[in-house]
C-alpha atoms as a PDB file:
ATOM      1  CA  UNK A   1     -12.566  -0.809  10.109  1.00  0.00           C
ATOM      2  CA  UNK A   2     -15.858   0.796  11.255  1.00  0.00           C
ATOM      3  CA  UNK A   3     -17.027   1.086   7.182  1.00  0.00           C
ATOM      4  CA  UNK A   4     -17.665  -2.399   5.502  1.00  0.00           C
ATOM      5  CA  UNK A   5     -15.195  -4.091   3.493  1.00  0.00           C
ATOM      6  CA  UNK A   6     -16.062  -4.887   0.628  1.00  0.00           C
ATOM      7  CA  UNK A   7     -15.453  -8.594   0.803  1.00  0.00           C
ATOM      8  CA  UNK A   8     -17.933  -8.622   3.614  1.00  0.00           C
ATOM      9  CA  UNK A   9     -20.279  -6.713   1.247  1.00  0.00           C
ATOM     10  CA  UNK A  10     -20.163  -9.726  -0.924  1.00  0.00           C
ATOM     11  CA  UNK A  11     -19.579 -12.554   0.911  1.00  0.00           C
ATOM     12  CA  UNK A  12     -22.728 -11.351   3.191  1.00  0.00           C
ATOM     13  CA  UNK A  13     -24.880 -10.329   0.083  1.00  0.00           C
ATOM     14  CA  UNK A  14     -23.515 -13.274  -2.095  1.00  0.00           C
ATOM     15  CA  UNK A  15     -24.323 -16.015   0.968  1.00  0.00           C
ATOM     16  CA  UNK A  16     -27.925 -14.472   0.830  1.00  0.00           C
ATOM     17  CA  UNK A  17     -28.375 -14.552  -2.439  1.00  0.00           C
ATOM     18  CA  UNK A  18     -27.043 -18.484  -2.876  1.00  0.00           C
ATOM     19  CA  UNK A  19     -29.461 -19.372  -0.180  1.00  0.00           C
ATOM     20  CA  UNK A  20     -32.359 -17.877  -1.609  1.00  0.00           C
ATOM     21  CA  UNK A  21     -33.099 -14.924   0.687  1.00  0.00           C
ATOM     22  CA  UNK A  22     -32.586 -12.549  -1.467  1.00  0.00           C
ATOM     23  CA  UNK A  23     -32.857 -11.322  -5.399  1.00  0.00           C
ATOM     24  CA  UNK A  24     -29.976 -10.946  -7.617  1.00  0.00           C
ATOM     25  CA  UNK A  25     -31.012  -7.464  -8.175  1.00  0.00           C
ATOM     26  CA  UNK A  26     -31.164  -6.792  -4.055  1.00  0.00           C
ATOM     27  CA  UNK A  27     -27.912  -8.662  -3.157  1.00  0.00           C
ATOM     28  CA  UNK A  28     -25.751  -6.409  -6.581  1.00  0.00           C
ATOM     29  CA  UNK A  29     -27.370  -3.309  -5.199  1.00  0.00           C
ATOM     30  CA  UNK A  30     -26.251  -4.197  -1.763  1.00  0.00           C
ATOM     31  CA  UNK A  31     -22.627  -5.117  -2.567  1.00  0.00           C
ATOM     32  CA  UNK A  32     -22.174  -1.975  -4.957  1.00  0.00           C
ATOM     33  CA  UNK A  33     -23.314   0.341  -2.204  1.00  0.00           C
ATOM     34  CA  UNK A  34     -21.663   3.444  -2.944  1.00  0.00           C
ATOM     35  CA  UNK A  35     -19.230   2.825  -5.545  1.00  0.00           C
ATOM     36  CA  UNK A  36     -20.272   3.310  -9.214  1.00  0.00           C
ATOM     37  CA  UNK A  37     -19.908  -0.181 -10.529  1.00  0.00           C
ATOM     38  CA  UNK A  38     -18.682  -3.403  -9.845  1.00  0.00           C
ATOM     39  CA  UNK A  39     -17.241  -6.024 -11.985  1.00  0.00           C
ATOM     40  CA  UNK A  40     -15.717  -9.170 -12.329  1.00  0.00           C
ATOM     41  CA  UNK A  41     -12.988 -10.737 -14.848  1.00  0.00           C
ATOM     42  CA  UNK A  42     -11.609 -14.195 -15.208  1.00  0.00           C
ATOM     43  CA  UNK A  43     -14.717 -15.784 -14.353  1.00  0.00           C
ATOM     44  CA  UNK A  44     -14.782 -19.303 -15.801  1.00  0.00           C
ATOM     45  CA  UNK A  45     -16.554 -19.700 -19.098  1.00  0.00           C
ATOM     46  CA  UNK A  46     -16.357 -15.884 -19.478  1.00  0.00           C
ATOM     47  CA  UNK A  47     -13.832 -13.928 -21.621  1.00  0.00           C
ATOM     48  CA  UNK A  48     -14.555 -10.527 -20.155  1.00  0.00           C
ATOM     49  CA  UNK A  49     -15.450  -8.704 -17.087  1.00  0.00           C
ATOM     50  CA  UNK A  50     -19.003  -9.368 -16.227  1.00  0.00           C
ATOM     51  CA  UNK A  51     -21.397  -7.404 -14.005  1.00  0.00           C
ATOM     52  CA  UNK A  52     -21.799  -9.080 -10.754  1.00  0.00           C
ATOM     53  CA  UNK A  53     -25.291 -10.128 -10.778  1.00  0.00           C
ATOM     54  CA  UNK A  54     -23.711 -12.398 -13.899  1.00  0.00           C
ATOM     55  CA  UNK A  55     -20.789 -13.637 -12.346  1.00  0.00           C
ATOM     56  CA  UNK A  56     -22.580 -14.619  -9.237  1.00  0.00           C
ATOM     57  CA  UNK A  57     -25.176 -16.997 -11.293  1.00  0.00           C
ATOM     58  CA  UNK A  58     -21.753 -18.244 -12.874  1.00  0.00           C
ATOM     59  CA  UNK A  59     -20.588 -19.214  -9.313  1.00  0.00           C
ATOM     60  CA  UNK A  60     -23.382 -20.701  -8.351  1.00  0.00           C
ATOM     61  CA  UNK A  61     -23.517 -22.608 -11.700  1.00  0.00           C
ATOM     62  CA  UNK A  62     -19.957 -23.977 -10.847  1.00  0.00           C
ATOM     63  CA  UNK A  63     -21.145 -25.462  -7.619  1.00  0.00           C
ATOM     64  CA  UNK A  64     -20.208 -22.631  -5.328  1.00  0.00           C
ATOM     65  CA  UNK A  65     -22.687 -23.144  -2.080  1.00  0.00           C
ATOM     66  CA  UNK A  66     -21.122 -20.403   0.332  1.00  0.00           C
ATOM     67  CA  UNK A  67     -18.544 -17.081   0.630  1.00  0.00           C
ATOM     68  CA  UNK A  68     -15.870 -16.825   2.955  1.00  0.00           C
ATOM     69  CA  UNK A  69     -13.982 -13.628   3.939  1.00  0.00           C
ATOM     70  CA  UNK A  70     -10.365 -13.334   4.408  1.00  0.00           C
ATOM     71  CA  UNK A  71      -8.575 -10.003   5.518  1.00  0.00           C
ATOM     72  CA  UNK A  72      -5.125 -10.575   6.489  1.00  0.00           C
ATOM     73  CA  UNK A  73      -1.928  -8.536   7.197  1.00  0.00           C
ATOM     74  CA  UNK A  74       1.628  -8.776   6.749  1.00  0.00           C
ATOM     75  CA  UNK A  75       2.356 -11.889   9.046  1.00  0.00           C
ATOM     76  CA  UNK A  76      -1.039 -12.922   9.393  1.00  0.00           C
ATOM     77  CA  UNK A  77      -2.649 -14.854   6.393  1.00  0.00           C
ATOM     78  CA  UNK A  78      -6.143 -14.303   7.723  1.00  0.00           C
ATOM     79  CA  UNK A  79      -8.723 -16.580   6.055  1.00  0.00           C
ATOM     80  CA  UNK A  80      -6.562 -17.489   3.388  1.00  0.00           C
ATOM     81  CA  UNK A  81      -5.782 -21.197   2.424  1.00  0.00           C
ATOM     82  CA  UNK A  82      -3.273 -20.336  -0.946  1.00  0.00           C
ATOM     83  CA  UNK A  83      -1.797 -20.694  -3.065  1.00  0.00           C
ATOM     84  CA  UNK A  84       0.382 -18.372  -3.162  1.00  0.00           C
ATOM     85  CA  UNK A  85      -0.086 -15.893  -5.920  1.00  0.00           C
ATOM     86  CA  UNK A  86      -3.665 -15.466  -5.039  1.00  0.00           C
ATOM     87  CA  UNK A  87      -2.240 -15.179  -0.835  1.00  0.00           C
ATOM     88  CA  UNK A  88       0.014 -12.382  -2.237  1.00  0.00           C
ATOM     89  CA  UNK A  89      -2.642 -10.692  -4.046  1.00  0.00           C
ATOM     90  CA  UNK A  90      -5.126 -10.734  -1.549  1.00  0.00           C
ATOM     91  CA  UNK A  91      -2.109  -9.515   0.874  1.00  0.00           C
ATOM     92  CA  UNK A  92      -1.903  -6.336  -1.233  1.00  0.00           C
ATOM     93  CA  UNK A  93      -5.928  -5.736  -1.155  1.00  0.00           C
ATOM     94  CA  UNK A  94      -5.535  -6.519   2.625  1.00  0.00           C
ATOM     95  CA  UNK A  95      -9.064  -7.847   1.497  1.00  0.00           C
ATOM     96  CA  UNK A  96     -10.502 -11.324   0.007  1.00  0.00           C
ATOM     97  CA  UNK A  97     -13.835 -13.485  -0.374  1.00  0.00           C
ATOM     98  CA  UNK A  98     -12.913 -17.453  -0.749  1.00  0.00           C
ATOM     99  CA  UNK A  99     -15.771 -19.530  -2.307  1.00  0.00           C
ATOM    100  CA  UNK A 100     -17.326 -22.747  -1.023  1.00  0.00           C
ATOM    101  CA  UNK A 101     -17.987 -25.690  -3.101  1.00  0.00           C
ATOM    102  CA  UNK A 102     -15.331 -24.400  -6.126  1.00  0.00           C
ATOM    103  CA  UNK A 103     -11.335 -23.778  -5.968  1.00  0.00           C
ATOM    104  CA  UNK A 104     -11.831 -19.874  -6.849  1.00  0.00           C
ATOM    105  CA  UNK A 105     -11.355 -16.815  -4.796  1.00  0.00           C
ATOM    106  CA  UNK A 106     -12.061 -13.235  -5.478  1.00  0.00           C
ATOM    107  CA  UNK A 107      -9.689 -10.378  -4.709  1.00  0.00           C
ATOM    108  CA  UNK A 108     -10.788  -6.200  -5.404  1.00  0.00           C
ATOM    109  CA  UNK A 109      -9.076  -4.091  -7.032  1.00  0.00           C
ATOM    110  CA  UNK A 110     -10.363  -0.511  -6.397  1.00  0.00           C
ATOM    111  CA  UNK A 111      -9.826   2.780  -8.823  1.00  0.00           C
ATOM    112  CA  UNK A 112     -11.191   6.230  -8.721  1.00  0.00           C
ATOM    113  CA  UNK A 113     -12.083   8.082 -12.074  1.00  0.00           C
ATOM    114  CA  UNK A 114     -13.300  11.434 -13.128  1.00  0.00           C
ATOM    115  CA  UNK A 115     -12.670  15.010 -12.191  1.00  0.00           C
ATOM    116  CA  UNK A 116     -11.598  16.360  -8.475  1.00  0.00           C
ATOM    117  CA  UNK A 117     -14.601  16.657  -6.577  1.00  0.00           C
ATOM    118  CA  UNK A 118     -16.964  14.227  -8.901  1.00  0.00           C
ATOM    119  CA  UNK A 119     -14.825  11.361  -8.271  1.00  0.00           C
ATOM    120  CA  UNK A 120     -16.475   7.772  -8.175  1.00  0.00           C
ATOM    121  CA  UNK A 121     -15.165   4.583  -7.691  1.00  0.00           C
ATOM    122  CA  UNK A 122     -14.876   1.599  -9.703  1.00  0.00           C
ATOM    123  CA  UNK A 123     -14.133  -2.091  -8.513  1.00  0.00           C
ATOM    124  CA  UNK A 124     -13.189  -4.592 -10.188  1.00  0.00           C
ATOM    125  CA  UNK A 125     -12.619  -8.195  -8.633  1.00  0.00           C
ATOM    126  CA  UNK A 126     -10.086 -10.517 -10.041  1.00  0.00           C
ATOM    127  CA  UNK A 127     -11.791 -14.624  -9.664  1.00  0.00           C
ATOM    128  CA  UNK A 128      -8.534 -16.417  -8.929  1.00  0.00           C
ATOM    129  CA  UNK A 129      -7.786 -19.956  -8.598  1.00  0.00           C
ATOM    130  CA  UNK A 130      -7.339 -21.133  -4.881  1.00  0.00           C
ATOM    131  CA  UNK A 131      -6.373 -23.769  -2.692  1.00  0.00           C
ATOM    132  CA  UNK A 132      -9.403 -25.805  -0.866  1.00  0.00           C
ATOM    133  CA  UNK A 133      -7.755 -26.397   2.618  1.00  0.00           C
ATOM    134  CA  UNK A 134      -9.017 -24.855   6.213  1.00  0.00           C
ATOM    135  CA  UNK A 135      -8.669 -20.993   6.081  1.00  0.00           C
ATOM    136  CA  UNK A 136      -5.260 -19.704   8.809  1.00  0.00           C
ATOM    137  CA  UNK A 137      -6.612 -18.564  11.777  1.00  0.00           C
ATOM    138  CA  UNK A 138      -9.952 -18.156  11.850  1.00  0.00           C
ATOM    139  CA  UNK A 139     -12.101 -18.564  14.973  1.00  0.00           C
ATOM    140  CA  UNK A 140     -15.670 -19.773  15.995  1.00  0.00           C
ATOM    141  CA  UNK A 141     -18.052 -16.973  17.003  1.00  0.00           C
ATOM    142  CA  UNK A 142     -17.727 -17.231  20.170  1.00  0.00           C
ATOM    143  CA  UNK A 143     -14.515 -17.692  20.712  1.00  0.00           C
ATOM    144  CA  UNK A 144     -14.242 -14.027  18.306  1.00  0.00           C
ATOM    145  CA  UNK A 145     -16.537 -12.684  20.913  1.00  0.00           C
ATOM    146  CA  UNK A 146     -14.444 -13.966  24.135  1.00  0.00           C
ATOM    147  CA  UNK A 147     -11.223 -12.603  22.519  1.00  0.00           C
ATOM    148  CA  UNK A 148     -12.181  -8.796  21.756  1.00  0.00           C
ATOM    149  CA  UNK A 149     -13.681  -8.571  25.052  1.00  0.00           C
ATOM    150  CA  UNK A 150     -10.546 -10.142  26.681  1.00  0.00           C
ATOM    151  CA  UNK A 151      -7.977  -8.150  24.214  1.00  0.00           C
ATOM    152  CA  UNK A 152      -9.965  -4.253  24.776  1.00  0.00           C
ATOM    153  CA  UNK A 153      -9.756  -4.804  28.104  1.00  0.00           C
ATOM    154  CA  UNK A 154      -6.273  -5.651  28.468  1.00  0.00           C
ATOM    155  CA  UNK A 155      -5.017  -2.633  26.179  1.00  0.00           C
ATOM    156  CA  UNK A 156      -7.513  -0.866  27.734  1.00  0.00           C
ATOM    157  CA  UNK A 157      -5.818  -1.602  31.349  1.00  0.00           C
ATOM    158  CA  UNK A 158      -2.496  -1.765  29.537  1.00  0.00           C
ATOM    159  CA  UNK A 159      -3.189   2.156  28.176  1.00  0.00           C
ATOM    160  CA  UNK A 160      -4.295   3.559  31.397  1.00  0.00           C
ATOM    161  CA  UNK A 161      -1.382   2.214  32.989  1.00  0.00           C
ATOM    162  CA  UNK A 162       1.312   4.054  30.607  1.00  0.00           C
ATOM    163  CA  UNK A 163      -1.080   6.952  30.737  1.00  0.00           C
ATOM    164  CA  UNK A 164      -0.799   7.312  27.238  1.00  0.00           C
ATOM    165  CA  UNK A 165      -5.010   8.131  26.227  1.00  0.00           C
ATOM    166  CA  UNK A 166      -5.217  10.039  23.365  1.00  0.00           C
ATOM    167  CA  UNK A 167      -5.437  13.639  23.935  1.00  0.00           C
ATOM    168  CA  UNK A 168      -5.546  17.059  22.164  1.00  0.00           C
ATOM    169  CA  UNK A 169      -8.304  18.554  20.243  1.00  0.00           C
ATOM    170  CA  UNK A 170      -7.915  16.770  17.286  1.00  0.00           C
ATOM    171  CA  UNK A 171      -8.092  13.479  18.690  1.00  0.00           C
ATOM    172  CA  UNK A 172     -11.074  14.670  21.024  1.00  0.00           C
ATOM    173  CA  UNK A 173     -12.864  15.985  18.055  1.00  0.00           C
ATOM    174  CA  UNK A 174     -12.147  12.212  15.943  1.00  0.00           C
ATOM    175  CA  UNK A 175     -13.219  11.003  18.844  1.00  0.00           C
ATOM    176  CA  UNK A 176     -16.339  13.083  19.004  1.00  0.00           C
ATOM    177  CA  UNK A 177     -17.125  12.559  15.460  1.00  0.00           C
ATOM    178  CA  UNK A 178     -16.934   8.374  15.796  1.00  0.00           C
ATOM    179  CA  UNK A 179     -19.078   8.075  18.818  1.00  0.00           C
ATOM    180  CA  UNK A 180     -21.738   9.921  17.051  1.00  0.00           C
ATOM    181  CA  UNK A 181     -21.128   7.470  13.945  1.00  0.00           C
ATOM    182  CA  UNK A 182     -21.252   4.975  15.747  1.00  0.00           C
ATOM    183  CA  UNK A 183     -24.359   6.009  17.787  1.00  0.00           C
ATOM    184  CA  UNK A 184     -26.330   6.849  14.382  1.00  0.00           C
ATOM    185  CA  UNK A 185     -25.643   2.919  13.312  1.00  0.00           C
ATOM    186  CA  UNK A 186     -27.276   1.141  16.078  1.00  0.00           C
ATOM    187  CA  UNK A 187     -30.085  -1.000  14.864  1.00  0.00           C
ATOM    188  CA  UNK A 188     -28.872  -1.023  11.775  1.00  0.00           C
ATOM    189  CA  UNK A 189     -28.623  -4.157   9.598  1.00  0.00           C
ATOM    190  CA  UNK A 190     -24.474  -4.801   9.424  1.00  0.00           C
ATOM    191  CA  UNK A 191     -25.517  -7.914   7.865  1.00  0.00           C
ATOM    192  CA  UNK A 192     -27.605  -9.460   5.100  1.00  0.00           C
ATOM    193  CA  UNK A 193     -30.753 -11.420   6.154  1.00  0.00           C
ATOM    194  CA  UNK A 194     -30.059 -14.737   7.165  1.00  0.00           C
ATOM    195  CA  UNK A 195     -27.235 -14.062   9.235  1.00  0.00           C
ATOM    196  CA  UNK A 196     -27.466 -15.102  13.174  1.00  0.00           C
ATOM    197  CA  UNK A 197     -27.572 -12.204  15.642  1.00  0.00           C
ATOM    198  CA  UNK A 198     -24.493 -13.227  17.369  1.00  0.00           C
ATOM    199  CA  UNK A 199     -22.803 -12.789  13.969  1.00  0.00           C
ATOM    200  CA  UNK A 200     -24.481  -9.084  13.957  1.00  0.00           C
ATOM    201  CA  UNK A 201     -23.047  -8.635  17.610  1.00  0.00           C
ATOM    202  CA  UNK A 202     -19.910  -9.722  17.112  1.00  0.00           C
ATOM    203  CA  UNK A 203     -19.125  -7.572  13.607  1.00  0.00           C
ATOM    204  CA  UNK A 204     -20.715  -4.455  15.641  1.00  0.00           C
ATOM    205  CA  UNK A 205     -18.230  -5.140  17.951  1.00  0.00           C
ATOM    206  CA  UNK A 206     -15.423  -5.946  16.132  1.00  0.00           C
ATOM    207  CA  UNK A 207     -15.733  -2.745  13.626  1.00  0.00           C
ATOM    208  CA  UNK A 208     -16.424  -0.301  16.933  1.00  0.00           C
ATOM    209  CA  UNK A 209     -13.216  -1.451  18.545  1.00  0.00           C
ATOM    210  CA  UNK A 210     -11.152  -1.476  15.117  1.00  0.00           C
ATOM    211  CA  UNK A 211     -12.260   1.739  14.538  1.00  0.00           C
ATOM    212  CA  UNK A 212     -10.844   2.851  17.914  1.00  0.00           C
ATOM    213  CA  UNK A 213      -8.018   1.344  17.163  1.00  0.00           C
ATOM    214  CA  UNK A 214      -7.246   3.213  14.254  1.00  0.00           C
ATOM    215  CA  UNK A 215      -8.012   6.571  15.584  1.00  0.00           C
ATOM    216  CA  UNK A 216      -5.869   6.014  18.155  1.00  0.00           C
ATOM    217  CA  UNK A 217      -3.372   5.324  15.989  1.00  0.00           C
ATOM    218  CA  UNK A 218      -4.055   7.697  13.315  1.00  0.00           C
ATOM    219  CA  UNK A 219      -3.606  10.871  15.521  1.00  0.00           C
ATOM    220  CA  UNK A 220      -0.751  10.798  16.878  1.00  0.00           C
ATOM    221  CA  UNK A 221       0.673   9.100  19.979  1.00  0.00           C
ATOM    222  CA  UNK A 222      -1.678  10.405  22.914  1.00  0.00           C
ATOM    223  CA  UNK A 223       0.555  11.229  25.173  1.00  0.00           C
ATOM    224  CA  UNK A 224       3.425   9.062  24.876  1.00  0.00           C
ATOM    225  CA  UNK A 225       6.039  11.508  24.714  1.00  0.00           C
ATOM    226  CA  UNK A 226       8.916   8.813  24.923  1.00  0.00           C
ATOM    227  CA  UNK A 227      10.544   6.698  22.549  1.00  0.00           C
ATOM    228  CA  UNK A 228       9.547   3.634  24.989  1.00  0.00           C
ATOM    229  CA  UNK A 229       6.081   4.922  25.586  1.00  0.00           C
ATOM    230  CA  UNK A 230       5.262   4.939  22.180  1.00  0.00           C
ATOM    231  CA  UNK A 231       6.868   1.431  21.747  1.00  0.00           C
ATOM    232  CA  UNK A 232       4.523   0.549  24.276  1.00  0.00           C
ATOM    233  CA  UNK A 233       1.389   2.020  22.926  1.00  0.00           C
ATOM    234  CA  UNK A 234       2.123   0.329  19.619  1.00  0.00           C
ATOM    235  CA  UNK A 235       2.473  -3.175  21.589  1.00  0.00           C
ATOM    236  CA  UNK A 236      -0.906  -2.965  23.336  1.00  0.00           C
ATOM    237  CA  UNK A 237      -2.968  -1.836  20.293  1.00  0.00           C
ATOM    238  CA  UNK A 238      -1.643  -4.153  18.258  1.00  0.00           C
ATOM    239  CA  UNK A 239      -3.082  -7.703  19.418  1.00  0.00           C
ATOM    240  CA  UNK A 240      -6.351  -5.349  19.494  1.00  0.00           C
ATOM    241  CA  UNK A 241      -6.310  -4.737  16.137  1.00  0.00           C
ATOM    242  CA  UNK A 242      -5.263  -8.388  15.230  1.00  0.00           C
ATOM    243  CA  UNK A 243      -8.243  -9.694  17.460  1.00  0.00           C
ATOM    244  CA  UNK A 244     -10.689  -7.192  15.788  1.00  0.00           C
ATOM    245  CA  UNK A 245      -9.980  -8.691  12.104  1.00  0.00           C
ATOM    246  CA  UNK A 246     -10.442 -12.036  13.368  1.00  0.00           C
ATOM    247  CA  UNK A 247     -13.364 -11.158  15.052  1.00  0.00           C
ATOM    248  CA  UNK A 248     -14.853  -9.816  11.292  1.00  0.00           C
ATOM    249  CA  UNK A 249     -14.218 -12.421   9.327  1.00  0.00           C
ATOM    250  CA  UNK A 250     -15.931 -15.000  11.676  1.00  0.00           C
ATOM    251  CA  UNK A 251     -18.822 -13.199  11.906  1.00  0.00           C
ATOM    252  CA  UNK A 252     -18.666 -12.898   8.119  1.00  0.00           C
ATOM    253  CA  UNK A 253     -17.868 -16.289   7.827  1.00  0.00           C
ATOM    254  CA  UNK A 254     -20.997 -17.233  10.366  1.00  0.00           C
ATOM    255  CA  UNK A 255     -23.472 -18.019   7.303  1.00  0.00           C
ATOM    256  CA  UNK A 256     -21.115 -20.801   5.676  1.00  0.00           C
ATOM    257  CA  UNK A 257     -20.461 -22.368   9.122  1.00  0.00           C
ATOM    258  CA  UNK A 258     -23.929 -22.344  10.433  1.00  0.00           C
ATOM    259  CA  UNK A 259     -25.621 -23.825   7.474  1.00  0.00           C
ATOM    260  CA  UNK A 260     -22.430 -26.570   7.330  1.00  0.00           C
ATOM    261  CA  UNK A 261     -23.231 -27.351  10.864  1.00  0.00           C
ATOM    262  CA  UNK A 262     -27.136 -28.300  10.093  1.00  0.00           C
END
């Protein structure tokens, strides 16, 4: 969770650019980042994929004023509003951007071509019909701020109790290797403009602590050596990691809501 989704790619990029802030050109350059190309089928009025500068003029055109971001998990349909074909295919993306002002959604679907070791990567987003109802489970800013504080430092406590810290030198090296990630991003926009810095605070946040999350869970157990200690871990990492998603797509989601609330 430290690297952007790409849903928050868009919806950040594709709020600036409906507001104004920023160019077509800037806000496509922006979303594509590092993959090769991006593109986008079933967009209304369209009979093939389009480029996204394109399809985002088409949204706009349809009356779309705003970009939500939904990234839920099996039992958790964060963001999401239906129905549910495009629930189930966002599900499978674990990633989704839900438009304001229209019934359509936008789910990614991400392939690699060309030969081992000059591999590049292709997306293409699916524009779905959805549901307009309240996205599940998403929370104001500052109540996504007053969670992840409150849910680190009970798993934290939780952790240190069980005495099950991650340990070896593999997990001291991942460690290593994200602190100085994470060190080399500071002051760095995590955001398009127009954003509020709370919004920038709380994604910081949210993407340190899920990336924590899943290196703690990625190496191993630490050193729960017991069927029950491991249970254990699992149970205090995982309203962390539940609390860190949230915590994303309101700060995402911050653009829509503050502009709504003028």
């Amino acid at each position: 969770m430290l690297s952007e989704p790409r849903s928050g790619r868009l919806a950040a990029w594709g709020n600036a650019l409906l507001a104004g802030i920023v160019s077509p050109d800037e806000a496509a350059l922006a979303v594509v980042g590092e993959d090769a190309v991006h593109r986008v089928e079933g967009v209304p009025g369209e009979s093939a994929p389009v480029g996204l500068t394109l399809a985002l003029g088409r949204l706009r055109g349809l009356g779309v004023s705003g970009l939500r971001v939904a990234l839920p998990a099996p039992g958790h349909p964060l963001g999401l509003s239906g129905p549910p074909e495009f629930n189930a295919r966002a599900l499978e993306a674990e990633e989704a951007v839900v438009c304001q002002g229209a019934a359509l959604g936008l789910v990614p679907e991400v392939s690699e071509a060309g030969p081992e070791g000059d591999v590049h990567v292709e997306v293409l987003w699916h524009c779905l019909p959805v549901r307009e109802a309240p996205p599940a489970d998403v929370p104001s800013l500052g109540e996504a701020e007053r969670e992840l504080a409150e849910a680190l430092r009970e798993a934290t406590e939780a952790l240190t109790r069980l005495d099950v810290a991650g340990s070896g030198p593999v997990a001291e090296a991942a460690i290593d290797a994200y602190r100085a990630r994470a060190t080399a991003s500071r002051g760095q926009d995590v955001l398009a403009p127009g954003y509020p810095p709370r919004a920038v605070r709380v994604l910081e946040l949210a993407q340190r602590v899920g990336a924590l999350v899943s290196l703690a869970t990625a190496h191993g157990h630490g050193g729960a050596v017991s069927a029950s200690e491991m249970s254990a871990r699992a149970l205090a990492l995982r309203p962390v990691e539940r609390t860190a998603r949230r915590a994303q797509v309101a700060a995402y989601n911050a653009f829509v809501e503050e502009r709504g609330a003028r």
